[in-house]
Protein backbone atom coordinates (compact mmCIF):
# COMPACT_ATOMS: atom_id res chain seq x y z
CA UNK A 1 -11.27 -23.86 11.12
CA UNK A 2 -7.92 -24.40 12.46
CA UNK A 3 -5.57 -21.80 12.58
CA UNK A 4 -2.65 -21.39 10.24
CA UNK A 5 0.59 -21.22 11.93
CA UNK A 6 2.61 -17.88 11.82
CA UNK A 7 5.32 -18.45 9.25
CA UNK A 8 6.02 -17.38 5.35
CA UNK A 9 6.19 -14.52 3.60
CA UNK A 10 4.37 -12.04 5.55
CA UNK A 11 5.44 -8.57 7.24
CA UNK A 12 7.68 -9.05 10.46
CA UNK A 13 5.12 -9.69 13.17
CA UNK A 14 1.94 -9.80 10.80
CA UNK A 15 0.21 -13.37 10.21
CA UNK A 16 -3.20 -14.29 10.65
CA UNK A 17 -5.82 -12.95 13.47
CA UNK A 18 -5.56 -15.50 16.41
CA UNK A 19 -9.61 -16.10 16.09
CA UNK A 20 -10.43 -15.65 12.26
CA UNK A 21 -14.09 -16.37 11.30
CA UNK A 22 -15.11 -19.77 10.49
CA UNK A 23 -16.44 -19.17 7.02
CA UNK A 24 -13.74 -17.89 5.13
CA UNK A 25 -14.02 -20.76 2.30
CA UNK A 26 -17.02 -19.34 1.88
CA UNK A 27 -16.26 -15.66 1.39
CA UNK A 28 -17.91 -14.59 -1.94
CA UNK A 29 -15.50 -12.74 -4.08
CA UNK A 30 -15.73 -8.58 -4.55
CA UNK A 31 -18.45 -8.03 -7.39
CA UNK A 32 -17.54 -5.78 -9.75
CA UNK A 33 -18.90 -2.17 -10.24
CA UNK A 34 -18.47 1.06 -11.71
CA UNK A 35 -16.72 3.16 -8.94
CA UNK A 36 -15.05 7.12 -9.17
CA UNK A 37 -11.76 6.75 -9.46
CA UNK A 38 -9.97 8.30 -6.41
CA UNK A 39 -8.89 11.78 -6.90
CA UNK A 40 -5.28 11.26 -5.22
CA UNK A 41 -4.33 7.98 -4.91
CA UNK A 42 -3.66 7.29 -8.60
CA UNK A 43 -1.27 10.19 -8.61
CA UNK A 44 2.61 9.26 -9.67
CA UNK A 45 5.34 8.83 -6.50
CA UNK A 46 8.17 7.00 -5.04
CA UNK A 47 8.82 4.63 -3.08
CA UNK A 48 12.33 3.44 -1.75
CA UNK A 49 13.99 5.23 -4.66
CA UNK A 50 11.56 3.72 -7.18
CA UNK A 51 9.02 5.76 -9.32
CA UNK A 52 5.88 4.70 -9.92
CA UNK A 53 2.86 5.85 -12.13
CA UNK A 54 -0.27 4.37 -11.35
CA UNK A 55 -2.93 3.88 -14.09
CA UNK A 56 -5.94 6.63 -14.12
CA UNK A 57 -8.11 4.40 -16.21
CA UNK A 58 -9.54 1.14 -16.19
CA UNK A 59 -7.81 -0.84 -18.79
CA UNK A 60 -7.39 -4.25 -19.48
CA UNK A 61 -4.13 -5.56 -17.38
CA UNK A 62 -2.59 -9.03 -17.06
CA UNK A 63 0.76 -10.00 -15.34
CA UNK A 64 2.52 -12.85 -13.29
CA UNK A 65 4.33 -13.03 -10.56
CA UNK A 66 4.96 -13.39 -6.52
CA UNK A 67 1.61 -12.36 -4.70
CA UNK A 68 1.96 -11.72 -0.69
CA UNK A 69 -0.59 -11.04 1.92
CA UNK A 70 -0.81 -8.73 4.92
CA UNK A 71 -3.30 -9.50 8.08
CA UNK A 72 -3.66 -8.22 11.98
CA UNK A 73 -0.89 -5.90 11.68
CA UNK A 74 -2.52 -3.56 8.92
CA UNK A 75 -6.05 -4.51 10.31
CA UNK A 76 -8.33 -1.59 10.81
CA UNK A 77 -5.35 0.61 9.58
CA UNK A 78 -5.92 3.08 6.63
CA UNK A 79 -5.93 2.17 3.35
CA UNK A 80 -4.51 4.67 0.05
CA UNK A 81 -8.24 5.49 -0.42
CA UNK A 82 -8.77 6.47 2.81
CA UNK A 83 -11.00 3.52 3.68
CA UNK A 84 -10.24 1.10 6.64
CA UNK A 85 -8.28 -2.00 5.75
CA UNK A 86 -10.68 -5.58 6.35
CA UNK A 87 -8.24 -8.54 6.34
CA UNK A 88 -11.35 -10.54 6.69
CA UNK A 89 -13.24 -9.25 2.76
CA UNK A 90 -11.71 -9.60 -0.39
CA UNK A 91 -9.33 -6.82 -0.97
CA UNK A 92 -6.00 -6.04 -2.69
CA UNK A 93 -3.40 -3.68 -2.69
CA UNK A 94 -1.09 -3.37 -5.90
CA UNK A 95 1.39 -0.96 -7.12
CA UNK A 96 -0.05 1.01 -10.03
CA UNK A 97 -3.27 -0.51 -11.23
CA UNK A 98 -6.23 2.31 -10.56
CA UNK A 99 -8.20 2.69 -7.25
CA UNK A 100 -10.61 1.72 -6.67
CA UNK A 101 -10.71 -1.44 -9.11
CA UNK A 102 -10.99 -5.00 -9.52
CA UNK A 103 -8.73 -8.05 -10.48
CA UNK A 104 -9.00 -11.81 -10.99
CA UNK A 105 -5.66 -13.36 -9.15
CA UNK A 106 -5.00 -17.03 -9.91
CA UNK A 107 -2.91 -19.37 -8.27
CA UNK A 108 -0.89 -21.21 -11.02
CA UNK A 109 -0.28 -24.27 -8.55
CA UNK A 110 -3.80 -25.13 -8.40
CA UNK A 111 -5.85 -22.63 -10.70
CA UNK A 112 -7.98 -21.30 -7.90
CA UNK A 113 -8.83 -17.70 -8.33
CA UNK A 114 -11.02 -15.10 -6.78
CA UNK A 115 -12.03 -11.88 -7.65
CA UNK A 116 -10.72 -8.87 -5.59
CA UNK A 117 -11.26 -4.96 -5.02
CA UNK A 118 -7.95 -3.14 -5.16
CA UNK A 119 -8.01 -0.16 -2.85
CA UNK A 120 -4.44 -0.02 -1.60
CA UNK A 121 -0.86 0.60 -2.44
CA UNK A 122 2.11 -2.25 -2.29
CA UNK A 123 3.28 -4.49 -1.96
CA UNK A 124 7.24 -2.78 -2.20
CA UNK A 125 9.40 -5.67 -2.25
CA UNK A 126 11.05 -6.52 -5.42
CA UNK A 127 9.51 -9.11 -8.02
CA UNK A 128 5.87 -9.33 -5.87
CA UNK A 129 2.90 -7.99 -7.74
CA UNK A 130 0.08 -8.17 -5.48
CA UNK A 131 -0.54 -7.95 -1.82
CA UNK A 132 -3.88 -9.83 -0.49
CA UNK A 133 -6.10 -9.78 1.91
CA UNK A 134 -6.03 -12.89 4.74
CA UNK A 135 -9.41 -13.52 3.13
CA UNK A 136 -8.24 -13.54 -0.43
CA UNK A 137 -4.96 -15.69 0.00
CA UNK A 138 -6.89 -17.72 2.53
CA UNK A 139 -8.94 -18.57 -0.55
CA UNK A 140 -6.45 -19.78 -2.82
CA UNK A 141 -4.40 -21.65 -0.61
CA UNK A 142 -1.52 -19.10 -0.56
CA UNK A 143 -2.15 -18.07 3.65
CA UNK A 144 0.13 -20.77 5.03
CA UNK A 145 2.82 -20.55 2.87
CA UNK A 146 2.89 -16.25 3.05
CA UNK A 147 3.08 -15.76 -1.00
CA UNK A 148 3.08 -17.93 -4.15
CA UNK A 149 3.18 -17.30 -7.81
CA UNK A 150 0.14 -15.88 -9.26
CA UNK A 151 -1.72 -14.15 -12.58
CA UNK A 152 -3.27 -11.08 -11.83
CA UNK A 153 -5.37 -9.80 -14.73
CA UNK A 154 -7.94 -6.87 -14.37
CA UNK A 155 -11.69 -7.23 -14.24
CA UNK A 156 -13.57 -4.28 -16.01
CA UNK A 157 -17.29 -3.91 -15.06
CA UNK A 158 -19.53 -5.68 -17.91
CA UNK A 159 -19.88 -3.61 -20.39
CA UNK A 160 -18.00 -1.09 -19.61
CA UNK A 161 -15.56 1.80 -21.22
CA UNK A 162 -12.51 3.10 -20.18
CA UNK A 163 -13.19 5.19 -17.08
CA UNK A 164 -10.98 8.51 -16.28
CA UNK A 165 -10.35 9.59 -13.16
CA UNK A 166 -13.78 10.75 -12.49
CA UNK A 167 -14.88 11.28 -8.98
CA UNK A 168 -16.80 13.87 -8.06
CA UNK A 169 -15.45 17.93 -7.05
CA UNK A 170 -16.93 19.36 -4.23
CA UNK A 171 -19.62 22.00 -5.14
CA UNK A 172 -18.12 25.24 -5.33
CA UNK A 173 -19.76 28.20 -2.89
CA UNK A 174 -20.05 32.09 -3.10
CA UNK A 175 -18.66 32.78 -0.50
CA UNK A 176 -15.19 35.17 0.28
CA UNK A 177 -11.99 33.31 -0.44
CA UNK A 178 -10.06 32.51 2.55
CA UNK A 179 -5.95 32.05 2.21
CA UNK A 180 -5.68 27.75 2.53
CA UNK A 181 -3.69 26.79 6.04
CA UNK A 182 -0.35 25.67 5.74
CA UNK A 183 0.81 22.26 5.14
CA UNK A 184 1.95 21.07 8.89
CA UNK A 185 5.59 19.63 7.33
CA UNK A 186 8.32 19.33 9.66
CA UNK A 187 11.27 21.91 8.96
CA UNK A 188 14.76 20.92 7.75
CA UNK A 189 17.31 20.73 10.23
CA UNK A 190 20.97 20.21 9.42
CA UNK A 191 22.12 16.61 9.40
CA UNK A 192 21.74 13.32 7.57
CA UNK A 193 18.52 11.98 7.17
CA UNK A 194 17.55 8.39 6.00
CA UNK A 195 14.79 9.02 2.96
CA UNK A 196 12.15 6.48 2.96
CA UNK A 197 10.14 7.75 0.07
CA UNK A 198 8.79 10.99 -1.83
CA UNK A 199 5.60 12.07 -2.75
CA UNK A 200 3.80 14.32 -4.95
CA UNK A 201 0.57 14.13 -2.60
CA UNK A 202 0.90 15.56 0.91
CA UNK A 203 -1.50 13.04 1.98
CA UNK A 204 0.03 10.03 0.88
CA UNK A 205 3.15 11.03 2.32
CA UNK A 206 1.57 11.38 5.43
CA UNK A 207 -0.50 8.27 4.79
CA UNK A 208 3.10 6.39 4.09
CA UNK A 209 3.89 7.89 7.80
CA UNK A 210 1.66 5.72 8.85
CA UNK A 211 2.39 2.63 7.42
CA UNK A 212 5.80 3.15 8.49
CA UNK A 213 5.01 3.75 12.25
CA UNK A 214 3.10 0.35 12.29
CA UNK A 215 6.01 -1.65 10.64
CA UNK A 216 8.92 0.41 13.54
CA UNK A 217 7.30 0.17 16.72
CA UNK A 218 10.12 -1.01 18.97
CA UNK A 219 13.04 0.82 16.42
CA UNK A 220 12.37 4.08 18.23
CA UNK A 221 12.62 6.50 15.05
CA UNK A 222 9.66 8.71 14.09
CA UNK A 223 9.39 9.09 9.95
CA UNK A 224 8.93 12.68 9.34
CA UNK A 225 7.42 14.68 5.98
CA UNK A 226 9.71 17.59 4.62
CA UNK A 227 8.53 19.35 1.32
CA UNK A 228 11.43 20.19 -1.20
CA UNK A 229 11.47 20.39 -5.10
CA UNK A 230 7.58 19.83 -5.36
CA UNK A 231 7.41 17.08 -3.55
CA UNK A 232 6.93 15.75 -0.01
CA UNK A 233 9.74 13.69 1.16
CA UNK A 234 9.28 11.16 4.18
CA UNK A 235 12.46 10.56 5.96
CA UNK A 236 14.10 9.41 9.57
CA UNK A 237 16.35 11.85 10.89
CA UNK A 238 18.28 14.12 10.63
CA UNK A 239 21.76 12.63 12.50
CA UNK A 240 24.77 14.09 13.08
CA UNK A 241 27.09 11.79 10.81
CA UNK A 242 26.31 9.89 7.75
CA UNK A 243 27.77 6.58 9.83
CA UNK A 244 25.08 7.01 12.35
CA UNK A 245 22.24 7.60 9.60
CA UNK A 246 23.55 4.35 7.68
CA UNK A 247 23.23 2.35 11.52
CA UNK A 248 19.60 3.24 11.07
CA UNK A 249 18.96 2.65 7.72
CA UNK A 250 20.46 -0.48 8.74
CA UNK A 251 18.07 -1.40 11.03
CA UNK A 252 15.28 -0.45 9.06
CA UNK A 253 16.35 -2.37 6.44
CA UNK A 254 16.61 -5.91 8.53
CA UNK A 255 13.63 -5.60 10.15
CA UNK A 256 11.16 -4.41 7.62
CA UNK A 257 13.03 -4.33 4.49
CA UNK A 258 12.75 -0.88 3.47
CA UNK A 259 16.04 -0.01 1.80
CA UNK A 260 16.34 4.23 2.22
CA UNK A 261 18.35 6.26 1.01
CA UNK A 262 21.30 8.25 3.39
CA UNK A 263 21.18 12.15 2.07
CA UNK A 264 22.66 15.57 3.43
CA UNK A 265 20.50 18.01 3.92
């Protein structure tokens, strides 16, 4: 199979690996099952200044618009549920339907559709709904070009209710009760700070971190977690002037199109 060129709609230095496997017209779509829902990634939070309050049952879902994909930048990185990111199977990551689940995405040019497992967050950019795996937009012609216009509707295992959030506690010992270990967040220092995005869930703040270090390698900022209000805020910073804070949210802003937010703290 040759190899598509590196151009579209994809991430600032992401495209496709530079020897994908020769059989991905051939990769069967996700088959759908009942799955726990996971216990923190369907939690509300923000992102660039926008709330957003993921589902926490499987429901029946159907919506249009711009679908994107992500490949070897995000390969082998962490997903929102914790498991590692394939660019090769047929995975998803969307903005607020539940995770695990699954969806049917259809390409209204040609009406090709596959069947995916959602078990990420994104995509962030204004008027995309869906972000797919090299595999998935491989398989309905949408790789070359970087995004297209879609339907996404959700795909509910046969025969199956509404599921709540359901996965499993851990069991619960007898043993003595031991004070829980601090949250490692960084502490406030005076300044301006450029705020990325807040979180009600330490660990997808810190999760966020991540996909935030992979986007800035060469910017030479480190995103940072600081808790405040109830919530766990990742921003860059702090500076000494709001000028120099806005330079940076500048720069994060052209090359990976996160628009943050320039706050005193």
């Amino acid at each position: 199979m040759p190899t598509p060129p590196r151009s579209g709609g994809y991430y600032k230095d992401d495209g496709p690996a530079d020897n994908p496997p020769a059989n991905l017209d051939v990769i069967p779509d996700a088959s759908p099952k009942l799955e726990p829902l996971h216990r923190f990634a369907n939690r509300p939070y923000s992102v660039f200044g926008r709330d957003y309050v993921p589902a926490t049952t499987l429901r029946p879902y159907k919506e249009r618009g711009v679908a994107s994909w992500y490949g070897r930048k995000f390969h082998n990185q962490k997903t929102s549920t914790g498991e590692t990111y394939d660019m090769f199977a047929m995975t998803a990551a969307h903005p607020t339907l539940p995770l695990p689940s699954y969806a049917r995405v259809t390409n209204v040019a040609n009406n090709k559709s596959v069947i995916v497992r959602v078990n990420d967050r994104g995509p962030f950019h204004p008027g995309r709904v869906i972000d797919l795996s090299y595999a998935a937009a491989y398989r309905l012609s949408l790789a070359q070009n970087g995004s297209g216009e879609v339907e996404v509707e959700s795909v509910l295992p046969s025969g199956a209710p509404p599921v709540a959030v359901v996965a499993p506690l851990p069991p619960v010992a007898a043993v003595e009760a031991v004070p829980p270990k601090p949250i490692p967040v960084e502490q406030e220092a005076a300044g301006y700070v450029v705020q990325l995005g807040a979180f009600a869930n330490y660990a997808n703040a810190q999760a966020f971190v991540a996909h935030v270090a992979n986007q800035t390698p060469t910017l030479s900022v480190e995103a940072k977690v600081h808790q405040g209000g109830g919530l766990f805020r990742v921003v860059i910073g702090p500076y000494g002037s709001r000028d120099e804070a806005r330079r940076v949210a500048n720069q994060v802003r052209t090359m990976v199109g996160i628009d943050g937010m320039v706050q005193m703290q």
